[in-house]
Protein backbone atom coordinates (compact mmCIF):
# COMPACT_ATOMS: atom_id res chain seq x y z
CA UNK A 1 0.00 0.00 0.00
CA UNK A 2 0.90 3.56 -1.12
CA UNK A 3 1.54 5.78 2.18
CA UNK A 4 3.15 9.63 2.03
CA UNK A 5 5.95 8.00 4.12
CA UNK A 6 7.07 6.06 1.65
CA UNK A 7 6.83 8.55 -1.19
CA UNK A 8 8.87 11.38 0.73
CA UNK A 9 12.34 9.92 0.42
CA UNK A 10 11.64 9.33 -3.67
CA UNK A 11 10.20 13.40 -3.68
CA UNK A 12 12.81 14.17 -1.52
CA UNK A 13 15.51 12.67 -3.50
CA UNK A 14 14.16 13.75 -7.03
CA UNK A 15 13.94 17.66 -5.82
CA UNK A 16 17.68 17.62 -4.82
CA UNK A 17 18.65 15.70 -8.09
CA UNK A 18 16.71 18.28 -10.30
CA UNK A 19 17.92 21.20 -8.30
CA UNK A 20 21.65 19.77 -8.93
CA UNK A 21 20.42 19.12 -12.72
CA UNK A 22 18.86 22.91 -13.07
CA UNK A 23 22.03 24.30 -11.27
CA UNK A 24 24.24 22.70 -13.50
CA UNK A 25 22.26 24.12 -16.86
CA UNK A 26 22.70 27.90 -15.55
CA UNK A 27 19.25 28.42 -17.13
CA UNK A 28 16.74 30.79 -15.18
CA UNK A 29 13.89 30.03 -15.96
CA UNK A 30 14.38 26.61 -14.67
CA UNK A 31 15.85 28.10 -11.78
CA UNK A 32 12.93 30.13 -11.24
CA UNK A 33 10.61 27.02 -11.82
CA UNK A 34 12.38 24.53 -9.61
CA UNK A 35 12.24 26.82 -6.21
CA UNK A 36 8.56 26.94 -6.84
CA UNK A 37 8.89 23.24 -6.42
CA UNK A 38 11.47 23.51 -4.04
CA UNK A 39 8.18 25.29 -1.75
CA UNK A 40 5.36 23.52 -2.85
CA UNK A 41 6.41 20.05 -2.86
CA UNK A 42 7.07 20.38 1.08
CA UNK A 43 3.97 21.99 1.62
CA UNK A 44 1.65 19.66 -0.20
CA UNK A 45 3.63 16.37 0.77
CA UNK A 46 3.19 17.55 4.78
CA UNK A 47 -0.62 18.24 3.43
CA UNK A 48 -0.99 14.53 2.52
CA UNK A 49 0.97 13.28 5.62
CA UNK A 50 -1.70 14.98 7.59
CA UNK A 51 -4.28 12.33 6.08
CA UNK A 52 -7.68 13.46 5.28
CA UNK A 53 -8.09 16.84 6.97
CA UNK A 54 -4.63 18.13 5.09
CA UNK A 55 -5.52 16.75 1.76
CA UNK A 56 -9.15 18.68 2.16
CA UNK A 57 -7.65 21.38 3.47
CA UNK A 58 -5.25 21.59 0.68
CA UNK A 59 -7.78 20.68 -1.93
CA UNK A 60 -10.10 23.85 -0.80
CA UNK A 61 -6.88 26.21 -0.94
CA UNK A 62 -6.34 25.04 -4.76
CA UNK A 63 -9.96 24.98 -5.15
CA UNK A 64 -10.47 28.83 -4.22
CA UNK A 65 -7.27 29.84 -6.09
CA UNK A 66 -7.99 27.88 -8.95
CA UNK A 67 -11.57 29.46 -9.57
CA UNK A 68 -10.53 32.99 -9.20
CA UNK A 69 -7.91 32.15 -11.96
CA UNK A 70 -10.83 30.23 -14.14
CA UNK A 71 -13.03 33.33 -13.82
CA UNK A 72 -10.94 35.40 -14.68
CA UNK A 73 -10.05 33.61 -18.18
CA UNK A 74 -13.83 33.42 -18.70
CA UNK A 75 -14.61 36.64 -17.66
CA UNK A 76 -17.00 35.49 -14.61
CA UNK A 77 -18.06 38.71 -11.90
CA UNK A 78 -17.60 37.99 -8.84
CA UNK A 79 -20.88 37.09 -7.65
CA UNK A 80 -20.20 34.26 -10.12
CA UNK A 81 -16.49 33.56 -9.07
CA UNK A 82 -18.03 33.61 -5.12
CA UNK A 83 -20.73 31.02 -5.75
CA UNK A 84 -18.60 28.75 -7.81
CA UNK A 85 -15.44 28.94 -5.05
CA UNK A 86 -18.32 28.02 -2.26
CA UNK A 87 -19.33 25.14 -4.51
CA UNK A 88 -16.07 23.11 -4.99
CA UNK A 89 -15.17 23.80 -1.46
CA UNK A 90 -18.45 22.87 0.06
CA UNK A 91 -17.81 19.49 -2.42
CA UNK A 92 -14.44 19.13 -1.23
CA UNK A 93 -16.10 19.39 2.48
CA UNK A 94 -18.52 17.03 1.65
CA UNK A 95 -16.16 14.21 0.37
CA UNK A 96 -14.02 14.37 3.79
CA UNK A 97 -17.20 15.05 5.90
CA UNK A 98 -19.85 13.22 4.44
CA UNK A 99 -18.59 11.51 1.73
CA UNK A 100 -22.18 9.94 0.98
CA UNK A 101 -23.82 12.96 0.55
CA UNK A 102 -21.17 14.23 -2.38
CA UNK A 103 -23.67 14.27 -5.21
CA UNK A 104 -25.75 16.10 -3.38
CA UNK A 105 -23.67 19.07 -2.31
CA UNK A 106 -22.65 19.19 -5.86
CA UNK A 107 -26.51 19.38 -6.85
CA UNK A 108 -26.70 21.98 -4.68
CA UNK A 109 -23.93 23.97 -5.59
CA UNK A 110 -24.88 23.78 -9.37
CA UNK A 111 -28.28 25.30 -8.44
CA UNK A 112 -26.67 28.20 -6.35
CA UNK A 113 -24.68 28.31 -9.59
CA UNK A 114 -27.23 28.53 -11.82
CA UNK A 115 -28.97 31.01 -9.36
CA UNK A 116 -26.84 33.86 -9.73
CA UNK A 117 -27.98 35.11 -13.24
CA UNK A 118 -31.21 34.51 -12.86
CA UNK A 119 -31.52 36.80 -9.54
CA UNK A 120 -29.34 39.06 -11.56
CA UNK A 121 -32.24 38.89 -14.59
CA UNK A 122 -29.01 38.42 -16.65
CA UNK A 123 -30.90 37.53 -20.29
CA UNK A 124 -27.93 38.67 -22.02
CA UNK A 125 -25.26 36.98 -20.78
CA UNK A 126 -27.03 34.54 -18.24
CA UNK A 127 -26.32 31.34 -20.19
CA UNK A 128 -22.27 31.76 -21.03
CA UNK A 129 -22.68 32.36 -17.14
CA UNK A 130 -24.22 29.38 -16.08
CA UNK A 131 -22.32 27.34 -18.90
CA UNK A 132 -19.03 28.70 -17.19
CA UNK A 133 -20.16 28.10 -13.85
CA UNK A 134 -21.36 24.46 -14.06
CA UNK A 135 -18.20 23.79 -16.41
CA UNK A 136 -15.88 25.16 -13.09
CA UNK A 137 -17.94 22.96 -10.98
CA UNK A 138 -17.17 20.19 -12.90
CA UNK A 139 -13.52 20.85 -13.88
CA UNK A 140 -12.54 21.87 -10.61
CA UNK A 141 -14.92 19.83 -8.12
CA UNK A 142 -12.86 16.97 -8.65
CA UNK A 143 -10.07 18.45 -6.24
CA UNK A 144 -12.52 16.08 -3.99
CA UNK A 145 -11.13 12.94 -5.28
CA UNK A 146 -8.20 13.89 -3.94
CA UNK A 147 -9.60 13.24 -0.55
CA UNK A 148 -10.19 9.92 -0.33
CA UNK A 149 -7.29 8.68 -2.48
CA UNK A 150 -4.89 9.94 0.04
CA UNK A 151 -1.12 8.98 -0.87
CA UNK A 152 -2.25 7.52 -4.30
CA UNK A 153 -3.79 11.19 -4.96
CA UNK A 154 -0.03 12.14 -4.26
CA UNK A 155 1.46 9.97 -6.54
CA UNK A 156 -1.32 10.55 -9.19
CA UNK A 157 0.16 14.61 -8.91
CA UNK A 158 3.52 13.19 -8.91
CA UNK A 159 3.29 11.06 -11.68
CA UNK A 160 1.71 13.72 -14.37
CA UNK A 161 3.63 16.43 -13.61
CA UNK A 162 6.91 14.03 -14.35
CA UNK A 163 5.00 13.23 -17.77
CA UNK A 164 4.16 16.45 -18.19
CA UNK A 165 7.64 17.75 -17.91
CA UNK A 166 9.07 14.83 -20.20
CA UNK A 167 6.43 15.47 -22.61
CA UNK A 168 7.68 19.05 -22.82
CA UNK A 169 11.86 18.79 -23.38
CA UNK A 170 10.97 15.33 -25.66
CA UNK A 171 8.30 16.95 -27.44
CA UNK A 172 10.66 20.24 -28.69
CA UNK A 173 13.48 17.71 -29.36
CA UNK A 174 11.84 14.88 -31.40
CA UNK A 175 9.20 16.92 -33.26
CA UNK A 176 6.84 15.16 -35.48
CA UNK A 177 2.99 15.43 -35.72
CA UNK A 178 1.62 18.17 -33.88
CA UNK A 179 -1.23 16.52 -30.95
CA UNK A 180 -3.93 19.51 -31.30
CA UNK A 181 -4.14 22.32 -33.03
CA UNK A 182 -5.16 23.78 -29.38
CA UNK A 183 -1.49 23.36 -28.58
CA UNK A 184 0.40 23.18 -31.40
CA UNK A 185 3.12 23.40 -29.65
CA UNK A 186 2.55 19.76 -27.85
CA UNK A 187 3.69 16.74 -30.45
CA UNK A 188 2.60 13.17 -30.32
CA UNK A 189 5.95 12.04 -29.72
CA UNK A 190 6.20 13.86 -26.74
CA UNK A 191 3.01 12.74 -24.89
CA UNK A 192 3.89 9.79 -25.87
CA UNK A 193 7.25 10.04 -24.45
CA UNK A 194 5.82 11.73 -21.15
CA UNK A 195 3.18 9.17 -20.85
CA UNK A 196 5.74 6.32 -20.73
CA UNK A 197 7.51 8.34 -18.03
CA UNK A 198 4.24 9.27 -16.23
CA UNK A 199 3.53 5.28 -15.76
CA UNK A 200 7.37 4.52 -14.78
CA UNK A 201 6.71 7.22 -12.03
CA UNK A 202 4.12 5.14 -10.96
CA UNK A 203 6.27 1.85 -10.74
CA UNK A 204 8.90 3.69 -8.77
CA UNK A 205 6.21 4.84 -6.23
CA UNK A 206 4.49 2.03 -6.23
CA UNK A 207 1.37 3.85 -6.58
CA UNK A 208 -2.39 1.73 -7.13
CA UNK A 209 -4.84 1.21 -8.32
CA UNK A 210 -3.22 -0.71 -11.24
CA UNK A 211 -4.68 0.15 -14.87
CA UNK A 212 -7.07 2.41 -13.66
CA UNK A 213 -3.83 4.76 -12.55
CA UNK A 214 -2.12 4.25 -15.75
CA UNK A 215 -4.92 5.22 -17.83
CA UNK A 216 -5.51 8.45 -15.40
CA UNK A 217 -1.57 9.87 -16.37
CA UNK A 218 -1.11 8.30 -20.00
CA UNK A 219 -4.85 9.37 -21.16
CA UNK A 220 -6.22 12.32 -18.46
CA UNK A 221 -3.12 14.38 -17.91
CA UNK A 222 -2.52 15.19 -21.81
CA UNK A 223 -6.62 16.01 -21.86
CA UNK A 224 -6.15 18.24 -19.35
CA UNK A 225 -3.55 20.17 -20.68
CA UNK A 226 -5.64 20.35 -23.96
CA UNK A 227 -8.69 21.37 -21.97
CA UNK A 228 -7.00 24.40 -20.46
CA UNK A 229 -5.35 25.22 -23.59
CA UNK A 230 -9.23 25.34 -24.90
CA UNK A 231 -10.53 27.83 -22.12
CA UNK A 232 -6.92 30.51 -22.45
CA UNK A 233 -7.65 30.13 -26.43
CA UNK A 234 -10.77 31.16 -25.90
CA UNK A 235 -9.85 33.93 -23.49
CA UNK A 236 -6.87 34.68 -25.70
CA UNK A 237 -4.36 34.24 -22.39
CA UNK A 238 -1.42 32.38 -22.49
CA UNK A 239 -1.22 31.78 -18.30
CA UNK A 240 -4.03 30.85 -15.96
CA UNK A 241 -2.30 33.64 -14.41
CA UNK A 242 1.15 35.68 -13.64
CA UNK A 243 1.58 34.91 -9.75
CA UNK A 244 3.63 31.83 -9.83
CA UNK A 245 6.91 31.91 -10.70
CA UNK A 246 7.65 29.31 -14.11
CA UNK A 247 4.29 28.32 -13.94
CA UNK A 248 2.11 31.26 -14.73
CA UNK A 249 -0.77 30.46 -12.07
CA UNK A 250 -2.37 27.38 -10.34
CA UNK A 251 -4.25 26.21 -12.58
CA UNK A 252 -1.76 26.04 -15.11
CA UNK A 253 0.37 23.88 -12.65
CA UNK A 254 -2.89 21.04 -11.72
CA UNK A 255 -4.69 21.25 -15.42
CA UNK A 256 -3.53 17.69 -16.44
CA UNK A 257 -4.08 16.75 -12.51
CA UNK A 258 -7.49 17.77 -12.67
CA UNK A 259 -8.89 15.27 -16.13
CA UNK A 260 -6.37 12.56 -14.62
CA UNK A 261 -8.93 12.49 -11.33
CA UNK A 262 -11.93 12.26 -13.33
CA UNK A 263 -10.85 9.42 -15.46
CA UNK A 264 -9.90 7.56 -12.37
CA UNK A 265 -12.82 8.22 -10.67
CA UNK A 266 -15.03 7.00 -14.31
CA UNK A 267 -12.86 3.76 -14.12
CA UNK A 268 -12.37 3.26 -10.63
């Protein structure tokens, strides 16, 4: 079984080999990028330690950070931005609280949703409201999963930012087909290339639930890079945001993350 105790040495160990790597390449903008890490890692692996009441806690801090960034990309007020932040937390909540009663606090948070442009009398723009709003809910609810998956959610994080990373450098150095014209930047070879590293992560940490994991980083964390690259296309942005340094904002960080828990929690 998966526990954060026995992931830390491996995070541990692979933070002060890239830090020696990004040293030795004088470059930075990986500099930059790696003491992001260098802070976050820490913080969200003690998170995890703490069991369920770290990982919720957590989960609502990316939550609320992550929905101010997605309104902002889809222009949502902040009535809107409010609603939806109280929707995935009170979610989150739920799945550490009352984890029977999920599906209903998300019922309940998609009405609130829905009810803020219709108090408003919002005819003109009430429906790319609600549209945005229920897709936030959605997209960013599943921060819940997160919950009850404990150390696995860890290694799930782990494991498609590695691929993600990998799919990046192999991507610019093999070329070949681009994946999407959303991010024509991204090449098959390289998801490809990230996807086999992804699922190595996974043997390394020992991570479960078998092919239901696998699927998660080699399938969800390359649609949920395209899915973000879908919502800044359409808000003609190239960052979730400018806060974080290397990364652009939060959401830009946990976008492949966030598909990867859905498609675990369809297949497991």
């Amino acid at each position: 079984m998966t526990t954060v105790a026995s992931l830390a040495p491996f995070l541990g160990g692979a933070l002060a080999l890239s830090g020696v790597a990004v040293a030795a390449s004088r470059r930075r903008e990986l500099l930059v990028r790696w003491c992001a890490w260098a802070v976050g890692v820490p913080l969200v692996t003690a998170a995890f330690w703490w069991g369920r009441p770290g990982t919720a806690a957590i989960a609502c801090a990316v939550g609320v950070i992550a929905v101010v960034e997605y309104g902002g990309l889809v222009r949502l007020g902040r009535a809107d931005r409010a609603v939806l932040a109280g929707a995935v937390v009170g979610v989150v909540l739920a799945a550490w609280l009352a984890p029977g009663e999920v599906f209903r606090v998300a019922a309940a948070g998609a009405l609130a949703i829905a009810a803020v442009p219709l108090v408003a009398g919002d005819a003109d723009d009430g429906l790319r409201r609600l549209g945005a709003g229920l897709l936030g809910l959605v997209w960013l609810g599943v921060l819940a999963a997160l919950v009850p998956l404990g150390a696995d959610g860890l290694a799930l994080f782990v494991a498609v930012s590695v691929a993600d990373i990998v799919a990046y450098f192999a991507g610019r150095r093999l070329g070949g087909p681009r994946l999407s014209p959303l991010s024509p930047a991204k090449r098959w070879s390289g998801t490809l290339a990230g996807a086999v590293a992804g699922l190595g992560t996974l043997v390394v940490l020992s991570a479960s639930p078998g092919w239901p994991m696998a699927v998660a980083v080699a399938v969800g964390g390359p649609a949920g890079d395209l899915l973000e690259s879908m919502v800044k296309r359409g808000a003609r942005a190239k960052d979730a945001g400018d806060w974080l340094p290397g990364s652009g904002g939060l959401l830009d960080r946990i976008d492949s993350l966030l598909v990867a828990l859905a498609v675990l929690l369809v297949l497991g």
